[in-house]
Protein backbone atom coordinates (compact mmCIF):
# COMPACT_ATOMS: atom_id res chain seq x y z
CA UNK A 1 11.97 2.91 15.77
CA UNK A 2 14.89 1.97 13.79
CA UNK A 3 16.37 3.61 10.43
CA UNK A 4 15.21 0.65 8.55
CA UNK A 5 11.58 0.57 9.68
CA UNK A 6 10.94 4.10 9.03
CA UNK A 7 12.69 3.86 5.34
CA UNK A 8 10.71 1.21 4.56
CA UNK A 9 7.47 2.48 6.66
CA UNK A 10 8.08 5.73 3.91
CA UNK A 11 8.76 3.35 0.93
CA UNK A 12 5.66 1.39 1.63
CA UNK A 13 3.70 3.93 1.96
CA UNK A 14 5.21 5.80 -1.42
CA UNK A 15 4.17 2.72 -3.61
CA UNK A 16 1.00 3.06 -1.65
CA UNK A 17 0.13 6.74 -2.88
CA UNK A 18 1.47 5.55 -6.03
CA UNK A 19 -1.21 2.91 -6.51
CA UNK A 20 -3.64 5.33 -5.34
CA UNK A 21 -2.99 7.34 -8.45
CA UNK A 22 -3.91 3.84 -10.44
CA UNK A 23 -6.45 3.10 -9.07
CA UNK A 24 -8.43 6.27 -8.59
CA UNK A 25 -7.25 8.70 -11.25
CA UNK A 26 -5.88 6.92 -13.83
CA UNK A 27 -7.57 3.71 -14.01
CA UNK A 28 -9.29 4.13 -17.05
CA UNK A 29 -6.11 4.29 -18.74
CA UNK A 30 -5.25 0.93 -20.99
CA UNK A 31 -1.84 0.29 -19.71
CA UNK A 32 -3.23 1.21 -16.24
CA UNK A 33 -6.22 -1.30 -15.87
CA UNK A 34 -4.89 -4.05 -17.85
CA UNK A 35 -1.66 -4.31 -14.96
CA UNK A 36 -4.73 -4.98 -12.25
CA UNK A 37 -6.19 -8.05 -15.39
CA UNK A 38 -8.88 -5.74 -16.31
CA UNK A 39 -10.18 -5.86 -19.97
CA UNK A 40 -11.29 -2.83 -21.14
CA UNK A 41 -14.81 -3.38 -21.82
CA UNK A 42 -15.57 -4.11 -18.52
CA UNK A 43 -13.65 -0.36 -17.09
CA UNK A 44 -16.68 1.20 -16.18
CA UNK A 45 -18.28 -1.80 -14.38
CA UNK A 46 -15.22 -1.71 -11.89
CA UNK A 47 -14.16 1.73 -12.15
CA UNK A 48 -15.47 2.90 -8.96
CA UNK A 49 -14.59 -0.19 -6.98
CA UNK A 50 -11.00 0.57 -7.89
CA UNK A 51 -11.36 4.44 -7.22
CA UNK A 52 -12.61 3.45 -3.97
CA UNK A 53 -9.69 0.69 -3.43
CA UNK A 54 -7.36 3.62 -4.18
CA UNK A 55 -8.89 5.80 -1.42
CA UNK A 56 -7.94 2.93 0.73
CA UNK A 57 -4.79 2.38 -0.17
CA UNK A 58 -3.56 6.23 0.09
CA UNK A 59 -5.39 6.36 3.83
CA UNK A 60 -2.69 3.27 4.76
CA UNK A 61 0.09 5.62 2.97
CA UNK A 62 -0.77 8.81 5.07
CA UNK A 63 -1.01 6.36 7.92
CA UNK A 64 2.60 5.05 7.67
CA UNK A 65 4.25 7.87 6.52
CA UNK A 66 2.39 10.02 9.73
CA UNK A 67 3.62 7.00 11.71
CA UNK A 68 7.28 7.65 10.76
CA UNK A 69 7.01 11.63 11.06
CA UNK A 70 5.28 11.32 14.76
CA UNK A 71 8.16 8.91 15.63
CA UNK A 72 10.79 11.58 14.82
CA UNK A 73 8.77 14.49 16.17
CA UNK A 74 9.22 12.66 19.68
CA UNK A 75 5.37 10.88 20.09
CA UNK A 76 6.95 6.95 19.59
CA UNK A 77 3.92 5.72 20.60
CA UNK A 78 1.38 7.07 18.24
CA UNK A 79 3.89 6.60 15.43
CA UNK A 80 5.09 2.82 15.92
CA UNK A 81 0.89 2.18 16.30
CA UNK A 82 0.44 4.08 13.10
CA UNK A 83 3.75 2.80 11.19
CA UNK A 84 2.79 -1.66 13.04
CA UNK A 85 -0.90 -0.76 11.70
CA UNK A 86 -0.88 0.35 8.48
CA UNK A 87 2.37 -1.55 7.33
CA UNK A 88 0.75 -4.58 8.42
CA UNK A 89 -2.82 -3.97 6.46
CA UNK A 90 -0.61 -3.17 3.68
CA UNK A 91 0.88 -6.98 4.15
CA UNK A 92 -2.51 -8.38 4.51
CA UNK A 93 -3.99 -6.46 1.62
CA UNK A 94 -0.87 -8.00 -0.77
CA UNK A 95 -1.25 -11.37 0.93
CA UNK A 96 -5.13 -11.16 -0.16
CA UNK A 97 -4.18 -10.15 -3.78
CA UNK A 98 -1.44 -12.84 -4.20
CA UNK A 99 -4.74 -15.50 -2.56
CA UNK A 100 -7.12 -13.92 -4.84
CA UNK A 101 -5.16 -14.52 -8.50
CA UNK A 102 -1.82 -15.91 -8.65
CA UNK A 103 -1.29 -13.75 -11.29
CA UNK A 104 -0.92 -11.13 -9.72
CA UNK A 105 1.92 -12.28 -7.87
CA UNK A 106 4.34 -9.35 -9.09
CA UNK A 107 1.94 -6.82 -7.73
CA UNK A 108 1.31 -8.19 -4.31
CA UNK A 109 5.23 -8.78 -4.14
CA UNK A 110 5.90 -5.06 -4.43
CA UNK A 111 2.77 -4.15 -2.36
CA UNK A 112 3.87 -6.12 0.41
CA UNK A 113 7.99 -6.42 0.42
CA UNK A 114 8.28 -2.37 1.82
CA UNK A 115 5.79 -3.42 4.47
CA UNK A 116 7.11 -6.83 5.28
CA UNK A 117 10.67 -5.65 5.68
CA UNK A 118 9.30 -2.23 8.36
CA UNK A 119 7.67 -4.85 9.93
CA UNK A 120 10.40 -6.97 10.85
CA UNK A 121 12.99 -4.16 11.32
CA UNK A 122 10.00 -2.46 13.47
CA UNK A 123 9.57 -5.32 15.41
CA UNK A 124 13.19 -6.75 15.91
């Protein structure tokens, strides 16, 4: 697997772990839920959908960035079937978010881009 796909395969997965933390520890945060269109009165009617989305999302992160380290520790296999899997959930999950509410077009753009690009650069 290329430079490119694994960079991006760690990237994606970085924003990934990153969104975890959003979602599932500091949703209840106002500048937190209000980026995923959530009003405040309605936190702790969601708030455990979004702790379990988080879970999600930081399973696809350990998945690519396990991908990229089996690559380098000689098991190509395993890793590229990790690093194809997860980065392309990761695509599908942003492709579903950008479907769901246009508005959130900013968030599915830098949920998916990482993924998109490992993808091609995995795949070329």
């Amino acid at each position: 697997m290329n430079a490119i796909a694994q960079v991006s395969a760690v990237l994606a997965g970085l924003i990934h772990v990153l969104i975890f933390g959003m979602e599932s520890v500091l949703f209840r945060r106002p500048k937190v839920h209000q980026r995923f269109l959530t009003r405040t009165a309605d936190v702790e009617a969601v708030r455990l959908w979004a702790f379990n989305q988080g879970w999600y999302n930081l399973f696809l992160a350990v998945g690519a960035i396990s991908g990229v380290i089996a690559v380098n520790a000689g098991s190509q296999v395993v890793g590229r079937t990790l690093v194809l899997f997860s980065c392309a959930c990761m695509l599908a999950a942003a492709g579903v978010l950008l479907l769901a509410d246009r508005r959130m077009a900013r968030g599915a753009l830098i949920q998916g881009i990482a993924p998109l690009i490992a993808l091609i650069a995995a795949l070329a």
